[in-house]
N, C-alpha and C. Protein backbone atom coordinates (compact mmCIF):
# COMPACT_ATOMS: atom_id res chain seq x y z
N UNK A 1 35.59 18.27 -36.47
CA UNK A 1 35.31 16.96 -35.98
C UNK A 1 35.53 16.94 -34.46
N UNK A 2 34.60 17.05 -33.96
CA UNK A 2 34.60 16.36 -32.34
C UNK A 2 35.11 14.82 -32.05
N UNK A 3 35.86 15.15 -31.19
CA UNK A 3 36.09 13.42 -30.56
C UNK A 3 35.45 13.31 -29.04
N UNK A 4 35.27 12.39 -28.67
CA UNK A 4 34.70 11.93 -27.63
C UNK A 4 35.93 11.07 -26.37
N UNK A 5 36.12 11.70 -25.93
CA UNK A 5 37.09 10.83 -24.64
C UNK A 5 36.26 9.41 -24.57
N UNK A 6 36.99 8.37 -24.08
CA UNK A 6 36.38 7.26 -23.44
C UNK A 6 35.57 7.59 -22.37
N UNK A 7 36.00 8.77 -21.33
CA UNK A 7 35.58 8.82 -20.30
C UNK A 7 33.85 9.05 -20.39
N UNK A 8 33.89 9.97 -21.44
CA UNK A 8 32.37 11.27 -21.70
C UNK A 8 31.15 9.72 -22.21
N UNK A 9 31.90 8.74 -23.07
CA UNK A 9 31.44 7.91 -23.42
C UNK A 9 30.22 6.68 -22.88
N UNK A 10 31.77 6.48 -21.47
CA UNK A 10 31.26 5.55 -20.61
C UNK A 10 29.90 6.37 -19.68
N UNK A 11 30.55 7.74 -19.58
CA UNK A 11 29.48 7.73 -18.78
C UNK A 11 27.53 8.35 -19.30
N UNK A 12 28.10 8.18 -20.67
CA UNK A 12 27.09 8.21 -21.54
C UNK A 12 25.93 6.94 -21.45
N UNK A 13 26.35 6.19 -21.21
CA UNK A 13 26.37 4.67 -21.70
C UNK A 13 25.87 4.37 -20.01
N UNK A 14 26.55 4.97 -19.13
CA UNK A 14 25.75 4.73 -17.51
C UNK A 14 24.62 5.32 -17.19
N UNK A 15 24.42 6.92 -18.03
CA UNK A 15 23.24 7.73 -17.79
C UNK A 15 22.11 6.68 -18.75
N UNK A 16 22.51 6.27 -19.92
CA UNK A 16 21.80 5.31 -20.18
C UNK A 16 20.67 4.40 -19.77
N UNK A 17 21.99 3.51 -19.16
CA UNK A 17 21.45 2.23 -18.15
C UNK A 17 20.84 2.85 -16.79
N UNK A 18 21.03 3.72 -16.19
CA UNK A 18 20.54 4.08 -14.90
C UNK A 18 19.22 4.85 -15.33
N UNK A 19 18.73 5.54 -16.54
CA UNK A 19 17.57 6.40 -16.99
C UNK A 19 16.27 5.44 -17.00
N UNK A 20 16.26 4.35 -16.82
CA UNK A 20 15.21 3.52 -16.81
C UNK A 20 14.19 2.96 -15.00
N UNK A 21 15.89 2.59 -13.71
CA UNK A 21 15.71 2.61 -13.22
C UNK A 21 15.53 3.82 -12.23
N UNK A 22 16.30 4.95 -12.55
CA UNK A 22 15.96 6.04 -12.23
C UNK A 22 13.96 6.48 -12.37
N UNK A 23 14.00 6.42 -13.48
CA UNK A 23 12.11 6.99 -13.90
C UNK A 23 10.94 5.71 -12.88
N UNK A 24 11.51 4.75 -12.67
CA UNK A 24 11.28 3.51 -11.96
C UNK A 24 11.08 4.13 -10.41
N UNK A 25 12.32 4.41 -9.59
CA UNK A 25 12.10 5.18 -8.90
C UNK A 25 11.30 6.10 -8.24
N UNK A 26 11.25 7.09 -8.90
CA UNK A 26 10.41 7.85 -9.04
C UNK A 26 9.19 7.92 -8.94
N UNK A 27 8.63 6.95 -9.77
CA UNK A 27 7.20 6.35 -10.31
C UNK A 27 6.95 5.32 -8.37
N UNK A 28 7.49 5.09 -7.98
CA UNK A 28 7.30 3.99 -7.04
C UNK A 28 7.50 5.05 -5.85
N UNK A 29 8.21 6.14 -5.78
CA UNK A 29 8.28 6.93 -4.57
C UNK A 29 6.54 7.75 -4.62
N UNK A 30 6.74 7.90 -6.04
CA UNK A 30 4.81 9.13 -6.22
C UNK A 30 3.94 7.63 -5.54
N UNK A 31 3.97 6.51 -5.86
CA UNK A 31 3.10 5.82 -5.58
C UNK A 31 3.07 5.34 -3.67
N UNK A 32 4.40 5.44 -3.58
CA UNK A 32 4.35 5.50 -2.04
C UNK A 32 3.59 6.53 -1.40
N UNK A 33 3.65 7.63 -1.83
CA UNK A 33 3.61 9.05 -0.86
C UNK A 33 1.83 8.79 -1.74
N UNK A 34 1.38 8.71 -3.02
CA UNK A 34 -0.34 8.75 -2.62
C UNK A 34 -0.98 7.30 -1.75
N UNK A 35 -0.29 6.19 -1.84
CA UNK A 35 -0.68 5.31 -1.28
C UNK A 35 -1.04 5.63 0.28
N UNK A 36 0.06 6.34 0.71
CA UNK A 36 0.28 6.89 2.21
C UNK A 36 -0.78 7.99 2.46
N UNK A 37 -1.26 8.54 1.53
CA UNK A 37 -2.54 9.70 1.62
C UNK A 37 -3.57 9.12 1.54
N UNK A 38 -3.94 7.95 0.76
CA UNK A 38 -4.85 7.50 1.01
C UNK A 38 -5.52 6.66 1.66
N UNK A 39 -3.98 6.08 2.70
CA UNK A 39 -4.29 5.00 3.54
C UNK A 39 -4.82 5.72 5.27
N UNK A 40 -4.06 7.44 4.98
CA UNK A 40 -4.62 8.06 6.38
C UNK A 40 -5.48 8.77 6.30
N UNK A 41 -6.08 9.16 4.53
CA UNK A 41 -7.74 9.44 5.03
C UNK A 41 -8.38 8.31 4.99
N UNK A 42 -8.25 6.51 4.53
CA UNK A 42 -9.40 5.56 4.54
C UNK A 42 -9.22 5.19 6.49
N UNK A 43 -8.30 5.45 7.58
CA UNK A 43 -7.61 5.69 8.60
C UNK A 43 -8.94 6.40 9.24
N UNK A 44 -8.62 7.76 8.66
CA UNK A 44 -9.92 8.86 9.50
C UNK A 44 -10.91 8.49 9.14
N UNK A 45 -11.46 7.64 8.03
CA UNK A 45 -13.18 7.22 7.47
C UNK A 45 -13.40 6.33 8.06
N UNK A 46 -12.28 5.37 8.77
CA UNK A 46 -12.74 4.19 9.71
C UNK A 46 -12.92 4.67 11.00
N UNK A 47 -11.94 5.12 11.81
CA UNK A 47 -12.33 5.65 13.42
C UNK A 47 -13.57 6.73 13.45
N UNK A 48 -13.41 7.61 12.21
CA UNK A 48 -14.24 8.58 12.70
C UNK A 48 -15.78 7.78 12.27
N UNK A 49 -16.18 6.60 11.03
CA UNK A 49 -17.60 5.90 11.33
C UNK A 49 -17.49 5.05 12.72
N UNK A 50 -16.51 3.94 12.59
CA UNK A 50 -16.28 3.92 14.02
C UNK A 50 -17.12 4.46 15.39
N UNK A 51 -16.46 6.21 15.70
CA UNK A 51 -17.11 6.44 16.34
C UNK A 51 -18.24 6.79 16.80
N UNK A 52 -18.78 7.56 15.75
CA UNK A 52 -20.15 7.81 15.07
C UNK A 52 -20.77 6.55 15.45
N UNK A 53 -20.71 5.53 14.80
CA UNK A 53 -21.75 4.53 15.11
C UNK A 53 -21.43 4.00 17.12
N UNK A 54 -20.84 4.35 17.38
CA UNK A 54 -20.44 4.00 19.01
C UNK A 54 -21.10 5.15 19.99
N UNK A 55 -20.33 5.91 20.01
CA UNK A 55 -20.61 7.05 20.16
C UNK A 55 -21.55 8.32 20.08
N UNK A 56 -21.70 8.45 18.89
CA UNK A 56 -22.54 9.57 18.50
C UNK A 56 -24.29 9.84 19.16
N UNK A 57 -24.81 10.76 19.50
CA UNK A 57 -26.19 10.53 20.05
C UNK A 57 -25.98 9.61 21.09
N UNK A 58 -27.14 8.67 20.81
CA UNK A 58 -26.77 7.19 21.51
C UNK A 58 -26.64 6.30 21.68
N UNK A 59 -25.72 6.38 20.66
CA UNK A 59 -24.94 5.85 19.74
C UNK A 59 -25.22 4.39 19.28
N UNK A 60 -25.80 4.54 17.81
CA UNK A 60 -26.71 3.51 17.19
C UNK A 60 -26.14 2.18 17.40
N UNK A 61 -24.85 2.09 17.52
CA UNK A 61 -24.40 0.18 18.07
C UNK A 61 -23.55 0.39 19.18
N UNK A 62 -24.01 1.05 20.16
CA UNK A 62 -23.19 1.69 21.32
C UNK A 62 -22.88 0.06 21.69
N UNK A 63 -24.19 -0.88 21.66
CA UNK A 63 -23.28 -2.22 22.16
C UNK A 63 -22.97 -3.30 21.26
N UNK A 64 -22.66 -3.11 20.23
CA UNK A 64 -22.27 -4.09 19.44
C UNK A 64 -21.18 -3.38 18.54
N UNK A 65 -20.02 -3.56 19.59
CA UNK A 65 -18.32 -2.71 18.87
C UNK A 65 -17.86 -3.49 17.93
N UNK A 66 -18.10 -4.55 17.58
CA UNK A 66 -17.56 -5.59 16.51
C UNK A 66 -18.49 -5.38 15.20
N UNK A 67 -19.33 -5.07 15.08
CA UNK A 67 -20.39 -4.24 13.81
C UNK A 67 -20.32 -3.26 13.53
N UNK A 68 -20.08 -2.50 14.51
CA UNK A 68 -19.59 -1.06 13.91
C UNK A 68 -18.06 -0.86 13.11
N UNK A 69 -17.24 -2.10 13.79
CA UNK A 69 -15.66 -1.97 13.35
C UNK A 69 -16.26 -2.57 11.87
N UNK A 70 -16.77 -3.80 11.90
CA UNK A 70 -17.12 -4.31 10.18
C UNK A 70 -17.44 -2.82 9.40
N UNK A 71 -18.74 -2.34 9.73
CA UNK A 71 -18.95 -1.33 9.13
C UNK A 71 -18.40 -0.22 8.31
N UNK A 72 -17.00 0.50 9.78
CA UNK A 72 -16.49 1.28 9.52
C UNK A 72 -15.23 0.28 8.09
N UNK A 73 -14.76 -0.60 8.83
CA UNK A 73 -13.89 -1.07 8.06
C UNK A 73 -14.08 -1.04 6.61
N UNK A 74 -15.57 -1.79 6.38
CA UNK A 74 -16.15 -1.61 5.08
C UNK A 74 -16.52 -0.50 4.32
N UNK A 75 -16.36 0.81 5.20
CA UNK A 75 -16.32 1.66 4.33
C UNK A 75 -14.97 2.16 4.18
N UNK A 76 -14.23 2.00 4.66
CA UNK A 76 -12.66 2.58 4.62
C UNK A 76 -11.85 1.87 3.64
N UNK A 77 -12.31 0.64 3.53
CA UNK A 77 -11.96 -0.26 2.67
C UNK A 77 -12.18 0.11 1.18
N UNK A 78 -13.70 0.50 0.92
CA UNK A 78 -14.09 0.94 -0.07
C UNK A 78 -13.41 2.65 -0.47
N UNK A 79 -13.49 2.88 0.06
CA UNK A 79 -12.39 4.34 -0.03
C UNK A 79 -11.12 4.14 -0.87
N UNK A 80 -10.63 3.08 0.30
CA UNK A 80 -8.97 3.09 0.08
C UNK A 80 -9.31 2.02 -1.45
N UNK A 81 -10.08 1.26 -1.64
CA UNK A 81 -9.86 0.97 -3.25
C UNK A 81 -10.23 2.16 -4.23
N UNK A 82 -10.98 2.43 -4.50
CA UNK A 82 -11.74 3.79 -5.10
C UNK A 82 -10.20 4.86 -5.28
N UNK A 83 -9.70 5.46 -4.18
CA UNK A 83 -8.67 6.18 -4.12
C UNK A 83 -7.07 5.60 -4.60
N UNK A 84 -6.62 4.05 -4.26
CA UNK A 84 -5.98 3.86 -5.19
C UNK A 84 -6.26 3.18 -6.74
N UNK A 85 -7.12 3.05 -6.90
CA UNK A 85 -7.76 2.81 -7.86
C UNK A 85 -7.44 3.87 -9.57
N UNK A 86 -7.81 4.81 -8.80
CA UNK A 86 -8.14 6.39 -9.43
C UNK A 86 -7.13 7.50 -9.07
N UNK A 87 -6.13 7.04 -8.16
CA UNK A 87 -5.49 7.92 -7.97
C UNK A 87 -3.78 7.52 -7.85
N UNK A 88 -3.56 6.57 -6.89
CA UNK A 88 -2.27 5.97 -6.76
C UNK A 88 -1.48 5.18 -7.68
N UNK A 89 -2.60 4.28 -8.07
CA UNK A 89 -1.99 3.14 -9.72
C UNK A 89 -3.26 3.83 -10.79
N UNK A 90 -3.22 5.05 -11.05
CA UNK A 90 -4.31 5.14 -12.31
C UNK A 90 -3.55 5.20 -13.43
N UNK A 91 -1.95 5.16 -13.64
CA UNK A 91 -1.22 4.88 -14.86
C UNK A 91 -0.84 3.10 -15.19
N UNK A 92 -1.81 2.46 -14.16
CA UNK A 92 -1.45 0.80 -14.51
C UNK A 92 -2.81 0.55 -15.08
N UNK A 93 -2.52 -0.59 -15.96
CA UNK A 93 -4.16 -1.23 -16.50
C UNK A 93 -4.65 -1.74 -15.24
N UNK A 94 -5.64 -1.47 -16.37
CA UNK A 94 -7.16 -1.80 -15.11
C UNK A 94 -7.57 -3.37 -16.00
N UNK A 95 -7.89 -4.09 -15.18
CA UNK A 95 -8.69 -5.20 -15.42
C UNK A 95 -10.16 -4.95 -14.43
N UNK A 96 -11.04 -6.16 -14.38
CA UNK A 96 -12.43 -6.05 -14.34
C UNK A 96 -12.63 -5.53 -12.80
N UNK A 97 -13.22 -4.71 -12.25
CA UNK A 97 -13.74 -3.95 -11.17
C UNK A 97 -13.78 -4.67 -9.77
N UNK A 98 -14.78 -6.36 -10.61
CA UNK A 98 -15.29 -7.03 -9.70
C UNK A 98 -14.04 -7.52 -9.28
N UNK A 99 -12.95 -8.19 -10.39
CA UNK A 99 -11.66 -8.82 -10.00
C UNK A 99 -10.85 -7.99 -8.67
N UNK A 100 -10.28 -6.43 -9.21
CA UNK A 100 -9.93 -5.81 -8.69
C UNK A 100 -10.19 -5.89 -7.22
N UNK A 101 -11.65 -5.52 -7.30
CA UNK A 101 -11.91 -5.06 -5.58
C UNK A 101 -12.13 -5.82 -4.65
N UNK A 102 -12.52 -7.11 -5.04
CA UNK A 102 -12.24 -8.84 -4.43
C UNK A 102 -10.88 -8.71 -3.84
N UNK A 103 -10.24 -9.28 -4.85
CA UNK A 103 -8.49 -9.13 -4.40
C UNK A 103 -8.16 -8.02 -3.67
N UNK A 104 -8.70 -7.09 -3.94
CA UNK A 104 -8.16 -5.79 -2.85
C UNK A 104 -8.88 -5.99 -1.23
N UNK A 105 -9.84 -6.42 -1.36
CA UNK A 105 -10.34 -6.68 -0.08
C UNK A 105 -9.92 -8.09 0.60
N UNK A 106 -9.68 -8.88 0.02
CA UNK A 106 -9.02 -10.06 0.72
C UNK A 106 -7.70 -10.07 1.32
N UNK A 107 -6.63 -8.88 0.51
CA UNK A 107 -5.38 -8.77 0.65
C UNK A 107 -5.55 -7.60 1.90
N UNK A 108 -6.64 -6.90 2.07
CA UNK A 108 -6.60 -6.21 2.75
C UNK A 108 -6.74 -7.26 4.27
N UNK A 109 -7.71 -8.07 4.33
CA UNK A 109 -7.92 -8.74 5.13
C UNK A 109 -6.81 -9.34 5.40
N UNK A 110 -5.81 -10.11 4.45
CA UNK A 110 -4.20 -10.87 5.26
C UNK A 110 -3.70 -9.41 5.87
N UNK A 111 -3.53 -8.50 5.62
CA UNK A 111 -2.53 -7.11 5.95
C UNK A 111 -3.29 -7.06 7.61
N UNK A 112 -4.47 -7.24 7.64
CA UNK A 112 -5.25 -6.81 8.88
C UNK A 112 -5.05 -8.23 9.93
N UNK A 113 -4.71 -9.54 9.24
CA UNK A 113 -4.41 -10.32 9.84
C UNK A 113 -2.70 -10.48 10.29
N UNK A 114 -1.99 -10.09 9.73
CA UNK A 114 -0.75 -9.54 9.81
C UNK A 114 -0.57 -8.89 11.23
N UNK A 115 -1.61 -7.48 11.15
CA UNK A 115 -1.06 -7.06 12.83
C UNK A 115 -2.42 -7.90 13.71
N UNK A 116 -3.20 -8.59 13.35
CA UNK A 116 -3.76 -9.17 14.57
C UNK A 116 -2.68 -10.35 14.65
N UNK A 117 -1.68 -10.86 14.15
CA UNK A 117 -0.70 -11.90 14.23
C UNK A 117 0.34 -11.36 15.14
N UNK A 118 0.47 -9.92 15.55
CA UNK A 118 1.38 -9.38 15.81
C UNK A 118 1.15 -9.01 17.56
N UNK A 119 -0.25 -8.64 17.53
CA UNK A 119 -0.72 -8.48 18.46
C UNK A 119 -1.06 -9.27 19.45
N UNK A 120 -1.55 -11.00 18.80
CA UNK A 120 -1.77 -12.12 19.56
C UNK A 120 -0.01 -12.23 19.98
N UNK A 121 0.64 -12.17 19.22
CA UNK A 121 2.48 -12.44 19.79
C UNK A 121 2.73 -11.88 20.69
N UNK A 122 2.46 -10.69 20.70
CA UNK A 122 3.28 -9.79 21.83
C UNK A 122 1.68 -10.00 22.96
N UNK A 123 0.97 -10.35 22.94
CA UNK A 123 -0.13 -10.46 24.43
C UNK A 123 -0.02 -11.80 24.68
N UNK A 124 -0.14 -12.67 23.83
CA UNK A 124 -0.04 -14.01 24.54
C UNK A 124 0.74 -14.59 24.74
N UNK A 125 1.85 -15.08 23.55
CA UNK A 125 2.88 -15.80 23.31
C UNK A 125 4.26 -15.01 24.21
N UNK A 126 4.24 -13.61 24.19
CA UNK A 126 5.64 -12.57 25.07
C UNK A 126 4.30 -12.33 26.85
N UNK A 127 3.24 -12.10 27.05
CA UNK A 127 2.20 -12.01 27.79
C UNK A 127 2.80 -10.73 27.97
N UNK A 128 2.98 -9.59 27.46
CA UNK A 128 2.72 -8.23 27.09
C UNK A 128 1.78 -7.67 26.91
N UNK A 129 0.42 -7.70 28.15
CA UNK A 129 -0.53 -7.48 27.53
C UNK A 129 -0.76 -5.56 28.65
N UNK A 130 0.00 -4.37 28.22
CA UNK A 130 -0.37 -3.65 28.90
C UNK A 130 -1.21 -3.08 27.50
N UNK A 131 -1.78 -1.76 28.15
CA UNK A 131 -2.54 -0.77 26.98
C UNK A 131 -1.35 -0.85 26.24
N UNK A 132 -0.45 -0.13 26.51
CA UNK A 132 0.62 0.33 25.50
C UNK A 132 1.36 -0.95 24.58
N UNK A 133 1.41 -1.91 25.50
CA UNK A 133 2.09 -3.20 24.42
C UNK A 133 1.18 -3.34 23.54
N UNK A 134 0.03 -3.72 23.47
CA UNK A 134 -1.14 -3.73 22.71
C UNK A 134 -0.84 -2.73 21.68
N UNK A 135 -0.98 -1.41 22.02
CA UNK A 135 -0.70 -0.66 20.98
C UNK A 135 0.20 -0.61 19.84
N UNK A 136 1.31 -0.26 20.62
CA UNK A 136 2.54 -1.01 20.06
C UNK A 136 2.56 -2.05 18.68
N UNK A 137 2.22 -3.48 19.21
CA UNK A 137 2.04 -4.58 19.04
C UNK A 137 1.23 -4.19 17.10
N UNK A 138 0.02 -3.73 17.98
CA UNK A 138 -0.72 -3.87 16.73
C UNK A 138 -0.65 -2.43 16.00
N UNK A 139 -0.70 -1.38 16.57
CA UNK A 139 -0.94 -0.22 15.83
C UNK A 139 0.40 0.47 15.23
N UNK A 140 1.60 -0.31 15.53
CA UNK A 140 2.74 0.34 14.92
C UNK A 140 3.35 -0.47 14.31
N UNK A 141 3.90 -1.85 14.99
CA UNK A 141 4.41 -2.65 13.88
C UNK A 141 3.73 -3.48 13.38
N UNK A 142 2.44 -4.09 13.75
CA UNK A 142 1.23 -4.54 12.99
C UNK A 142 0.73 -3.72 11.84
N UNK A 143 0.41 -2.76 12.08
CA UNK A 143 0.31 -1.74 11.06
C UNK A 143 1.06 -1.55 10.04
N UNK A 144 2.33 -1.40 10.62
CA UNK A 144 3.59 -0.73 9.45
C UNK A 144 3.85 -2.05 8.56
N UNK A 145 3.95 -3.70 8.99
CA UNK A 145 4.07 -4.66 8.59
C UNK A 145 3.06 -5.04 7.49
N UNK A 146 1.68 -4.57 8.23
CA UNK A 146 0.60 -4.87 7.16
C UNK A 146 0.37 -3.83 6.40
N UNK A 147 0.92 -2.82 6.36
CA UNK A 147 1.18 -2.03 5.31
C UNK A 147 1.93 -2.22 4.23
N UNK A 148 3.24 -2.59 4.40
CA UNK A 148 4.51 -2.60 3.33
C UNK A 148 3.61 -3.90 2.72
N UNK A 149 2.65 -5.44 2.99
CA UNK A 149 2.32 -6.08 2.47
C UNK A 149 1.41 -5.68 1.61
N UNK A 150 0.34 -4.80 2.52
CA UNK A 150 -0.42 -4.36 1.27
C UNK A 150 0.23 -3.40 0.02
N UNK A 151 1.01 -3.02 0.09
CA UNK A 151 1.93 -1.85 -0.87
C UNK A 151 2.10 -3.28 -1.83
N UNK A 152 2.68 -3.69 -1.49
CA UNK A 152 3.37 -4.24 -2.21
C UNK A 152 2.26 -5.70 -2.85
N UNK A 153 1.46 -6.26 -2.43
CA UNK A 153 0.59 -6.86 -3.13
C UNK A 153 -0.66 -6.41 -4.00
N UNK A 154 -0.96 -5.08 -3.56
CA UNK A 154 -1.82 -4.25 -4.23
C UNK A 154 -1.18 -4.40 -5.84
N UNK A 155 0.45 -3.78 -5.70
CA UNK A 155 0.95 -3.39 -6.90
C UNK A 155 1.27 -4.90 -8.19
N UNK A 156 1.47 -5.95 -7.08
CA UNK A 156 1.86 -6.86 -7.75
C UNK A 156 0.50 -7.44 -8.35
N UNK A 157 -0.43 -8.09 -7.52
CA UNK A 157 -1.82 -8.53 -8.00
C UNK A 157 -3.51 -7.78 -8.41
N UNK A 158 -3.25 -6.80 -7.69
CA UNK A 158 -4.88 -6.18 -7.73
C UNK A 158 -4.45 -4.85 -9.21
N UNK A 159 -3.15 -4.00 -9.06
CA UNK A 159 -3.31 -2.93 -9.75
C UNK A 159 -1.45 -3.29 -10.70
N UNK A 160 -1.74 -4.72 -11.60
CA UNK A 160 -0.57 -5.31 -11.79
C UNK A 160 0.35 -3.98 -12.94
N UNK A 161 1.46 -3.43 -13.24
CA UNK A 161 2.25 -2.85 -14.13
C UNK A 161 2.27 -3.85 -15.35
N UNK A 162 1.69 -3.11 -16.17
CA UNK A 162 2.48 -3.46 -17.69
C UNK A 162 3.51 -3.03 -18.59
N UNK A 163 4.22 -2.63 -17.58
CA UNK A 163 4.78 -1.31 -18.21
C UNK A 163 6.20 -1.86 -18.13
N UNK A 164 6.57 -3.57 -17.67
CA UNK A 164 8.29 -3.48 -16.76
C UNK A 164 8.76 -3.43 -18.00
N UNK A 165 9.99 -2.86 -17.64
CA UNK A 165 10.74 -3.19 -18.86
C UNK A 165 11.86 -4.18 -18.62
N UNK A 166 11.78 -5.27 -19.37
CA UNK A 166 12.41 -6.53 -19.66
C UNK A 166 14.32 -6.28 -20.17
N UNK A 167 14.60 -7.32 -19.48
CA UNK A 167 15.97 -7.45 -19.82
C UNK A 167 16.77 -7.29 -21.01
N UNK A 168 16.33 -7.08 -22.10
CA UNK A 168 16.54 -7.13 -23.47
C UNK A 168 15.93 -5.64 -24.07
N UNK A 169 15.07 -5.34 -23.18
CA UNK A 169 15.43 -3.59 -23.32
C UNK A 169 15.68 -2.92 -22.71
N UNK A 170 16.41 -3.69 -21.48
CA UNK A 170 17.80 -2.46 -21.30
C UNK A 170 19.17 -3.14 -21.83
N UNK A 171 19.01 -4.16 -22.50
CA UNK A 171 20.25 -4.12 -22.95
C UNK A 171 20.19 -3.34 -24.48
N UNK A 172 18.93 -3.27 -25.21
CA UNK A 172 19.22 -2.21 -26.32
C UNK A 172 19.59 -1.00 -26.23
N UNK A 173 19.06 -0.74 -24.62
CA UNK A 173 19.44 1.18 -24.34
C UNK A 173 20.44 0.98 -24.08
N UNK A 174 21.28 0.01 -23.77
CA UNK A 174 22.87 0.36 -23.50
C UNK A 174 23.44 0.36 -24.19
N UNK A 175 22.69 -0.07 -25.70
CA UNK A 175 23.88 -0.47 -27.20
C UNK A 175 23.49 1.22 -27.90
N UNK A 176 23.13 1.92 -27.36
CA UNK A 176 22.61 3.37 -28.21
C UNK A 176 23.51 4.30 -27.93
């Protein structure tokens, strides 16, 4: 007959309770790190149509930079759904396509309004308007800001988990 210390017990009973949010973890770090792969190639599919349409030859909207940004945007956009779609949340249900990629593009649009919110602050409202504040402004903490929003609204509304597990089953895994 084996006996069991209290000690071996309790901490039976903690590997338990922590084995749920642990796999939780996990699951949310893989989804960070493809989210992050797919947000810096839909990144290179925007500057590099971007430039192409500016640029390239001679260069088909060399003067109309606000159509080419729609453009590029719209295809980077379509990327970055497609790729987390199929790749980042492809273990969450899917609901209808049209739903999905609506909401993904609108939320994309607050995230993009996020660092143009960031950028009007620091040029008009601080009058920080060098190249580099600009940059700054919008391409690092505009960016990084409208990023963690999109992370995090993607997961909550466009690519929702069915998977949480509810208060009442982790209190059964702690009674095992």
């Amino acid at each position: 007959m084996t006996q069991t210390s209290p000690d071996t017990a309790n901490r039976g009973r903690i590997a338990t309770l922590v084995a749920p949010w642990r796999g939780r973890a996990e699951r949310l770090y893989r989804e960070v790190a493809k989210f992050g792969v797919v947000g810096l190639i839909a990144l290179v599919i925007d500057v590099g149509i971007f430039n192409l349409l500016m640029y390239a030859g001679s260069g088909l909207l060399a003067d109309k930079p606000l159509t080419a940004k729609v453009i590029s945007v719209a295809f980077a956009t379509t990327f970055a759904y497609f790729g987390n779609r199929f790749w980042t949340f492809r273990h969450r249900e899917r609901t209808s396509y049209t739903r999905e990629y609506v909401l993904f593009f609108v939320l994309n649009i607050v995230g993009m309004g996020i660092a143009l919110g960031c950028l009007w602050f620091s040029h008009y409202a601080l009058g920080l308007d060098s190249a580099l504040a600009d940059n700054i402004s919008a391409n690092v903490i505009g960016l990084a800001l409208g990023t963690l929003f999109r992370f995090w609204s993607y997961r909550k509304w466009v690519f929702p988990d069915s998977e949480e597990v509810t208060n009442e089953q982790l209190l059964e895994l702690s009674e095992i």
